[in-house]
N, C-alpha and C. Protein backbone atom coordinates (compact mmCIF):
# COMPACT_ATOMS: atom_id res chain seq x y z
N UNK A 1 98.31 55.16 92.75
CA UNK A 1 97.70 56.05 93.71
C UNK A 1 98.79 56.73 94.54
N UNK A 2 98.73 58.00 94.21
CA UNK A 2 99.80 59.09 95.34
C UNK A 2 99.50 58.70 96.67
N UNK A 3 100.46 58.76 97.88
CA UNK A 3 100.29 58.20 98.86
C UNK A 3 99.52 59.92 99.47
N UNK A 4 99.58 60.90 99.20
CA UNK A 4 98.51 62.14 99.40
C UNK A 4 97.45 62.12 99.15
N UNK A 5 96.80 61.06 98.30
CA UNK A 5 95.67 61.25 97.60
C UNK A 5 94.97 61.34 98.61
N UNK A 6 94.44 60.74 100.02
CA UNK A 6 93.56 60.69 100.66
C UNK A 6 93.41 61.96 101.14
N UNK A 7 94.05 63.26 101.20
CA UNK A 7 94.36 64.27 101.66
C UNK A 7 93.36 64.98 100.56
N UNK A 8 93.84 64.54 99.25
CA UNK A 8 92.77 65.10 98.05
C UNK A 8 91.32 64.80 97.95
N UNK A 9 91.29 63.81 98.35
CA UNK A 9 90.02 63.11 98.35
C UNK A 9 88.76 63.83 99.65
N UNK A 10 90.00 63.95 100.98
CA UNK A 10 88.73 64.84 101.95
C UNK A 10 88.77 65.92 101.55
N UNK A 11 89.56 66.56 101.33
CA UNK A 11 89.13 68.04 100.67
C UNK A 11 87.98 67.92 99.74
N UNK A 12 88.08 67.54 98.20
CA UNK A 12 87.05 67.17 97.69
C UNK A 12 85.62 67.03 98.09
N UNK A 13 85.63 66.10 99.44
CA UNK A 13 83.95 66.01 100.18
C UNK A 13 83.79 67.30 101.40
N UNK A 14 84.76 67.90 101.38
CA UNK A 14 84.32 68.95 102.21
C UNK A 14 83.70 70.08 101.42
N UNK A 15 82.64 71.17 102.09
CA UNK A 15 81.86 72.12 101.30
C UNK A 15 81.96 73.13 101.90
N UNK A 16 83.12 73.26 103.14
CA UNK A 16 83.73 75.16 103.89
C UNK A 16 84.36 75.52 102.68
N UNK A 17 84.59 76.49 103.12
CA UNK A 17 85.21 77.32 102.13
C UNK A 17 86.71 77.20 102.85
N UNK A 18 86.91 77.78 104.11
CA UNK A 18 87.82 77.27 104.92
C UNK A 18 87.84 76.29 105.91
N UNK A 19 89.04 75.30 105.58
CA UNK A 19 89.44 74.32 106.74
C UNK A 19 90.51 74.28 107.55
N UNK A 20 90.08 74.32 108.82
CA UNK A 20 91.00 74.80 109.57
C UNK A 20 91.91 73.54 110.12
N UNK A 21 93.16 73.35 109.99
CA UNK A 21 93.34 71.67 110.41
C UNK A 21 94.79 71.54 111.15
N UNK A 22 95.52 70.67 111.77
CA UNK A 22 96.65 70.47 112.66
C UNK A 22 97.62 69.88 111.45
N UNK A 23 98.88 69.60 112.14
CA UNK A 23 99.82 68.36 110.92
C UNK A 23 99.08 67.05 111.38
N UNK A 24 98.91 66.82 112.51
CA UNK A 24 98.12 65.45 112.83
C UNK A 24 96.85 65.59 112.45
N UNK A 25 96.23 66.21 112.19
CA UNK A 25 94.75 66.00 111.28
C UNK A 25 94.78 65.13 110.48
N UNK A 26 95.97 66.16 109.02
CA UNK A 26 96.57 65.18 107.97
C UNK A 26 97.27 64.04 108.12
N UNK A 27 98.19 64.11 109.35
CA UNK A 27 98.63 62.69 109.37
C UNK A 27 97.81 61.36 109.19
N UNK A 28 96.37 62.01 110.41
CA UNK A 28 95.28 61.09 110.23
C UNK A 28 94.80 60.54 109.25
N UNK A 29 94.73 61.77 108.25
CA UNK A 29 93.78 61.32 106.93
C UNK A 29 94.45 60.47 105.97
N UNK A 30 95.78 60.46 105.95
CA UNK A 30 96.90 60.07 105.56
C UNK A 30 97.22 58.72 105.52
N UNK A 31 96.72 58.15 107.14
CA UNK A 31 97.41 57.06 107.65
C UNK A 31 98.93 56.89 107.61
N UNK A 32 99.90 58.22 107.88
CA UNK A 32 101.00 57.85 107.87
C UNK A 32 101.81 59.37 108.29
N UNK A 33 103.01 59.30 108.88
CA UNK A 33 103.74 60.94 108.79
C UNK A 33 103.92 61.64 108.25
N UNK A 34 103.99 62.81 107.79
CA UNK A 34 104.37 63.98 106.83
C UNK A 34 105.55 63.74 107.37
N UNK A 35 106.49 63.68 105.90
CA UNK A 35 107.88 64.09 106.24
C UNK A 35 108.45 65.05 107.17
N UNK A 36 109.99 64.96 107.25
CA UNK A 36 110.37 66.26 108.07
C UNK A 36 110.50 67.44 107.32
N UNK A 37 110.30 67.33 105.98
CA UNK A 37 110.39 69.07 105.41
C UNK A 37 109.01 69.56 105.65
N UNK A 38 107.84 69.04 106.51
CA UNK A 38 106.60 69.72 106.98
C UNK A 38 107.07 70.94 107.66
N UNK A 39 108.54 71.14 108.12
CA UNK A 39 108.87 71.77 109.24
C UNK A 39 109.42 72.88 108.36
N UNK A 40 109.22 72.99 107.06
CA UNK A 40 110.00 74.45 106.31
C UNK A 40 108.66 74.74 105.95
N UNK A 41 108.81 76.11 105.46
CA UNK A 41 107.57 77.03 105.23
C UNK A 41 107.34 76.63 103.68
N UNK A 42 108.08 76.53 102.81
CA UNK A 42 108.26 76.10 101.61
C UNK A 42 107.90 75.16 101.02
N UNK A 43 107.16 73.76 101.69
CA UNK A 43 106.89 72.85 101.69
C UNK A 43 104.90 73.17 101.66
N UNK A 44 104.81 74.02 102.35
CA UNK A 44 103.25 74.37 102.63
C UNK A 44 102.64 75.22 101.04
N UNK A 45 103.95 75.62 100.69
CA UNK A 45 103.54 77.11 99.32
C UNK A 45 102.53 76.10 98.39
N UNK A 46 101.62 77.19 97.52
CA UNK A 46 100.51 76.59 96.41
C UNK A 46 101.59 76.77 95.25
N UNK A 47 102.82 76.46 95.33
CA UNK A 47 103.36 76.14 93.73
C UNK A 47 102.91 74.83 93.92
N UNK A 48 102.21 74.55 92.54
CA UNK A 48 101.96 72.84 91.82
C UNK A 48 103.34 72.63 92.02
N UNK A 49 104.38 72.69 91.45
CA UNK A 49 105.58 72.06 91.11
C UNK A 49 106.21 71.98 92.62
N UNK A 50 105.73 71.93 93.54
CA UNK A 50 106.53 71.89 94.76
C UNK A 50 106.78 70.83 95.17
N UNK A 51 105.67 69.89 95.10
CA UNK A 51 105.69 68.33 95.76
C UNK A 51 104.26 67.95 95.63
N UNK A 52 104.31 66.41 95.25
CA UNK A 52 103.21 65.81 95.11
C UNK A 52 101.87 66.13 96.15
N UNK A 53 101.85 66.28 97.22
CA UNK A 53 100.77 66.94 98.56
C UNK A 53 100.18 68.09 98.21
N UNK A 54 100.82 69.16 97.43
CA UNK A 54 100.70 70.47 97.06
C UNK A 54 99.57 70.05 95.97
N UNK A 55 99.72 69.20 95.03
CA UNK A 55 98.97 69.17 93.89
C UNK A 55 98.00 68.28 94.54
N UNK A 56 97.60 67.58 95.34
CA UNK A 56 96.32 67.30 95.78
C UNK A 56 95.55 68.19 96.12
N UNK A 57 95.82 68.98 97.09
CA UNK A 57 95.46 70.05 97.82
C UNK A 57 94.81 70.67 96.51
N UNK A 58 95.35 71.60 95.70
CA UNK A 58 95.45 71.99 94.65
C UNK A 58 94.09 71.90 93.64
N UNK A 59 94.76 70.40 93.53
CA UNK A 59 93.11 69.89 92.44
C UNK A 59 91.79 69.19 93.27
N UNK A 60 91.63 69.80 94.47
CA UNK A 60 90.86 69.85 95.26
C UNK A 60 90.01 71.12 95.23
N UNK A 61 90.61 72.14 95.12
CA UNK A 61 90.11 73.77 94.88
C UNK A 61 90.52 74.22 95.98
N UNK A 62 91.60 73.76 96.83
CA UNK A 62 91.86 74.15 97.98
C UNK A 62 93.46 75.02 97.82
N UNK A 63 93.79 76.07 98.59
CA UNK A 63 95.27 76.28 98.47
C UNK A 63 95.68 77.19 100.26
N UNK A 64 96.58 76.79 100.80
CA UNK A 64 96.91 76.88 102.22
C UNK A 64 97.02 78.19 102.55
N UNK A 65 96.27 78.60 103.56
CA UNK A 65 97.16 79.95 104.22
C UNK A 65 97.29 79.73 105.51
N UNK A 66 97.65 81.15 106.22
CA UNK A 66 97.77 80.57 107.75
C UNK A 66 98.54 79.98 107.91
N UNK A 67 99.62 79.39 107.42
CA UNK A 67 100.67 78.33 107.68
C UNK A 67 101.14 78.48 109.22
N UNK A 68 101.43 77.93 110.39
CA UNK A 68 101.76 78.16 111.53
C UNK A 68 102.94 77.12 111.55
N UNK A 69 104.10 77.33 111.27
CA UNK A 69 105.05 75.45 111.32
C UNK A 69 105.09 75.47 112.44
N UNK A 70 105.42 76.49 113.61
CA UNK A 70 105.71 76.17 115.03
C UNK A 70 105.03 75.37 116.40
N UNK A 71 103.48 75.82 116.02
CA UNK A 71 101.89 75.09 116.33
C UNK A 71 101.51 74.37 115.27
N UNK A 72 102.29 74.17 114.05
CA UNK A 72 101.67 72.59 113.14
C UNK A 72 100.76 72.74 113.00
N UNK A 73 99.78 74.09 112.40
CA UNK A 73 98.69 74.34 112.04
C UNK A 73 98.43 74.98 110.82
N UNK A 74 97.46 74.76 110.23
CA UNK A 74 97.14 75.45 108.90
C UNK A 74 95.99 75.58 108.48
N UNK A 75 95.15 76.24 107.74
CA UNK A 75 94.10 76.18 106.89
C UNK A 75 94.04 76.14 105.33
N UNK A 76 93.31 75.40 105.01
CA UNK A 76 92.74 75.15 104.23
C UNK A 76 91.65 76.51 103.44
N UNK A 77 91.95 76.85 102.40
CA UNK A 77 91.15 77.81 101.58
C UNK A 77 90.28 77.47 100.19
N UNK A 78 89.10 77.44 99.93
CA UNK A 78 88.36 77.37 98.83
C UNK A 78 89.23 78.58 97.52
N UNK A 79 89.49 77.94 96.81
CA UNK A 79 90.46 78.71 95.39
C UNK A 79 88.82 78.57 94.27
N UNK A 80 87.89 77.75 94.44
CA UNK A 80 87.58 76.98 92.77
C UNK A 80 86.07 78.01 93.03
N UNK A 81 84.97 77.44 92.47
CA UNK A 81 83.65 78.23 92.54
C UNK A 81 83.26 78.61 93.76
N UNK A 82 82.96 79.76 94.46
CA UNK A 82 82.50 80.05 95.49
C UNK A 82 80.93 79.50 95.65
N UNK A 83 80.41 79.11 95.16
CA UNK A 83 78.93 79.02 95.24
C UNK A 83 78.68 77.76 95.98
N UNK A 84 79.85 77.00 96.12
CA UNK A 84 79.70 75.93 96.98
C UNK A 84 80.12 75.84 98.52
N UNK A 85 80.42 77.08 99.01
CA UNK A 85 80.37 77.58 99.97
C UNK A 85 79.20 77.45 100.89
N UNK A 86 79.77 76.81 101.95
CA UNK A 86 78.49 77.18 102.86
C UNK A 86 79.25 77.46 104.20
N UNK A 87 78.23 77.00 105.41
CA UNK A 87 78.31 77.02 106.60
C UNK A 87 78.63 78.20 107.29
N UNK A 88 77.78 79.37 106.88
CA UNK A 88 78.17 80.38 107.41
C UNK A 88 79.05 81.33 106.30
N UNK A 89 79.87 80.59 105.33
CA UNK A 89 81.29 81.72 105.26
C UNK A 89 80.25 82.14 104.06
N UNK A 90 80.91 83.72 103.68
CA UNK A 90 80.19 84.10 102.94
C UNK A 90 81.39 83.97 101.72
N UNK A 91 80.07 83.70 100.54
CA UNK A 91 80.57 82.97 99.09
C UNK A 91 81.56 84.46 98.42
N UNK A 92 82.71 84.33 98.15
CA UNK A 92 83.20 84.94 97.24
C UNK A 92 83.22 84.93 95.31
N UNK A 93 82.45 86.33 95.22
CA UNK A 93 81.87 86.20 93.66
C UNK A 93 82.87 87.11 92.44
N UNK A 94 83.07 86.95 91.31
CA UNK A 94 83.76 87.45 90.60
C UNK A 94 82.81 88.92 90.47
N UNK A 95 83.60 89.97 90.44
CA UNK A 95 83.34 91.06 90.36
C UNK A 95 83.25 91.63 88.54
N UNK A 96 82.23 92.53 87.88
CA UNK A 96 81.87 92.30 86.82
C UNK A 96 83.45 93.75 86.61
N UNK A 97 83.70 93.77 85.30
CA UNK A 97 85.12 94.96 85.70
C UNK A 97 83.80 96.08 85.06
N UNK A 98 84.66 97.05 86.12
CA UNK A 98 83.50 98.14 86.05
C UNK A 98 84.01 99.17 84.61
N UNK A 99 83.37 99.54 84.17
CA UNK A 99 83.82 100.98 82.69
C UNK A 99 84.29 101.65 83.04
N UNK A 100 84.84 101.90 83.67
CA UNK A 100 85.65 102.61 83.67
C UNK A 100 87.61 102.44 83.98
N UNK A 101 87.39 101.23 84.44
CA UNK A 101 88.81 100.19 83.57
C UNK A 101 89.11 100.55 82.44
N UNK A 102 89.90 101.10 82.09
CA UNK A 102 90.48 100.52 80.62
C UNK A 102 90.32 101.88 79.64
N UNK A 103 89.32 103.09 80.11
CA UNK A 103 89.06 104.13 79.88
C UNK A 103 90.29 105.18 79.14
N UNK A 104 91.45 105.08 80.06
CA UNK A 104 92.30 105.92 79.66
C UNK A 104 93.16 105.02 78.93
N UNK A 105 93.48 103.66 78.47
CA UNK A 105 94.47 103.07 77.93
C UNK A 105 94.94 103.76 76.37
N UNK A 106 95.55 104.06 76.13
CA UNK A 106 96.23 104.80 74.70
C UNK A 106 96.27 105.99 75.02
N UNK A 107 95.86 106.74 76.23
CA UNK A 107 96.03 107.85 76.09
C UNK A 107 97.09 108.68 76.54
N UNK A 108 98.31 107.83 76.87
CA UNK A 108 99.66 108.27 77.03
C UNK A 108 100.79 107.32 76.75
N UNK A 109 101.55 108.20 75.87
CA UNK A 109 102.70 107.43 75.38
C UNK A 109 104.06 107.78 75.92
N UNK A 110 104.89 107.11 76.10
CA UNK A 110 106.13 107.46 76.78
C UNK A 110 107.30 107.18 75.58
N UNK A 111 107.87 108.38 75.64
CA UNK A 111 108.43 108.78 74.57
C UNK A 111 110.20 107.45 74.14
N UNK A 112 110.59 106.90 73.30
CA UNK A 112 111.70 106.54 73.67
C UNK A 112 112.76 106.41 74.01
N UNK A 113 113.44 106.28 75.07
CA UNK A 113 114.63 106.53 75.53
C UNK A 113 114.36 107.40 76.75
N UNK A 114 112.99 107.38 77.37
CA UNK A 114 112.91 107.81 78.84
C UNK A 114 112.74 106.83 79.48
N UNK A 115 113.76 107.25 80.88
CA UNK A 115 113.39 106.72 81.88
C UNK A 115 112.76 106.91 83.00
N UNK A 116 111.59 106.58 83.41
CA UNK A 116 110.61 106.82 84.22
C UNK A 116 110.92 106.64 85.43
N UNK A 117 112.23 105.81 85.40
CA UNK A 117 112.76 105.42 87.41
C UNK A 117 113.79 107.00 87.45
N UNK A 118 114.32 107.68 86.31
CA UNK A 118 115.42 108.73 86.84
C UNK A 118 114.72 109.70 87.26
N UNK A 119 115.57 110.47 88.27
CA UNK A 119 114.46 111.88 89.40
C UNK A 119 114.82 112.37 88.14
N UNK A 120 113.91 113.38 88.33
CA UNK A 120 113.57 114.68 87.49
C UNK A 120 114.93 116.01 87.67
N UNK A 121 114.38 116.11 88.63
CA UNK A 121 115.40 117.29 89.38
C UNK A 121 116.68 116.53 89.25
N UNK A 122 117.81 117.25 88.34
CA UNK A 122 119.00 116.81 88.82
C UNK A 122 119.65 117.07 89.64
N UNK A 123 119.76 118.29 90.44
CA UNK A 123 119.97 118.82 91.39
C UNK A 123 119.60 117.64 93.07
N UNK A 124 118.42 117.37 92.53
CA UNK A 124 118.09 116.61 94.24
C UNK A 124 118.70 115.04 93.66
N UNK A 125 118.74 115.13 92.27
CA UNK A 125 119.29 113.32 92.39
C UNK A 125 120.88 113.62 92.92
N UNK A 126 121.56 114.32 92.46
CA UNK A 126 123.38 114.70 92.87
C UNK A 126 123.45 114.79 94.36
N UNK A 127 122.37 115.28 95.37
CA UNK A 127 122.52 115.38 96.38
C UNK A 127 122.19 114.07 97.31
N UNK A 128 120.96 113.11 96.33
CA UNK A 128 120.68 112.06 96.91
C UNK A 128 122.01 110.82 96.79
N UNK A 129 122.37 110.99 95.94
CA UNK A 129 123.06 109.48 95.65
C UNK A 129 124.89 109.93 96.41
N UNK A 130 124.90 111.56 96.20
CA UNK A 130 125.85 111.92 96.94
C UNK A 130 126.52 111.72 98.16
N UNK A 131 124.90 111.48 99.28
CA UNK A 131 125.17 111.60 100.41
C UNK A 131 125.43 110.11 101.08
């Protein structure tokens, strides 16, 4: 058992969509301190590969924003099915892609050996990179 798991586990029984929470919230839930890298911003990011806490959070359906390190505050965000949303927040739904996506795809080719980043005008590029 990850010593985070309990962190995974309340997320799990919670049904906001957002949770709004302190570093001592988690400490609570924890029964123990968050290290001192709580205090880098980098430590809070939704990379899985960051640290074991991250991937609780994570496979909870939860992923952090709001990070505050200075007030030790953060929230908590619903990532997984919106439909389990309640308490007010309103459910976020996948949008159907509308037809007209995808409409023009093949209908322009870029020839090879252009480059699309060089100005056009050579005149204003000689004067830009000139100055």
């Amino acid at each position: 058992m990850s010593k985070y798991e309990p962190l995974g586990e309340y997320l799990r029984h919670q049904r906001r969509a957002h949770i709004p929470m302190t570093f001592m919230d988690i400490e609570r839930i924890l029964g123990k301190e968050l290290p001192a890298s709580k205090l880098h911003r980098a430590w809070w990011s939704n990379n899985a590969n960051n640290n074991v806490m991250t991937k609780q959070w994570l496979d909870a359906g939860y992923e952090t924003e709001s990070v505050d390190i200075a007030s030790e505050r953060l929230v908590f965000r619903r990532v997984e099915s919106a439909s389990t949303a309640s308490d007010g927040d309103i459910p976020v739904t996948e949008l159907p892609d509308h037809p007209i996506f995808g409409c023009m795809v093949g209908t322009l080719t870029v020839m090879p050996g252009v480059d699309l980043t060089e100005p056009m005008d050579f005149e204003w590029s000689e004067k830009l990179y000139n100055e």
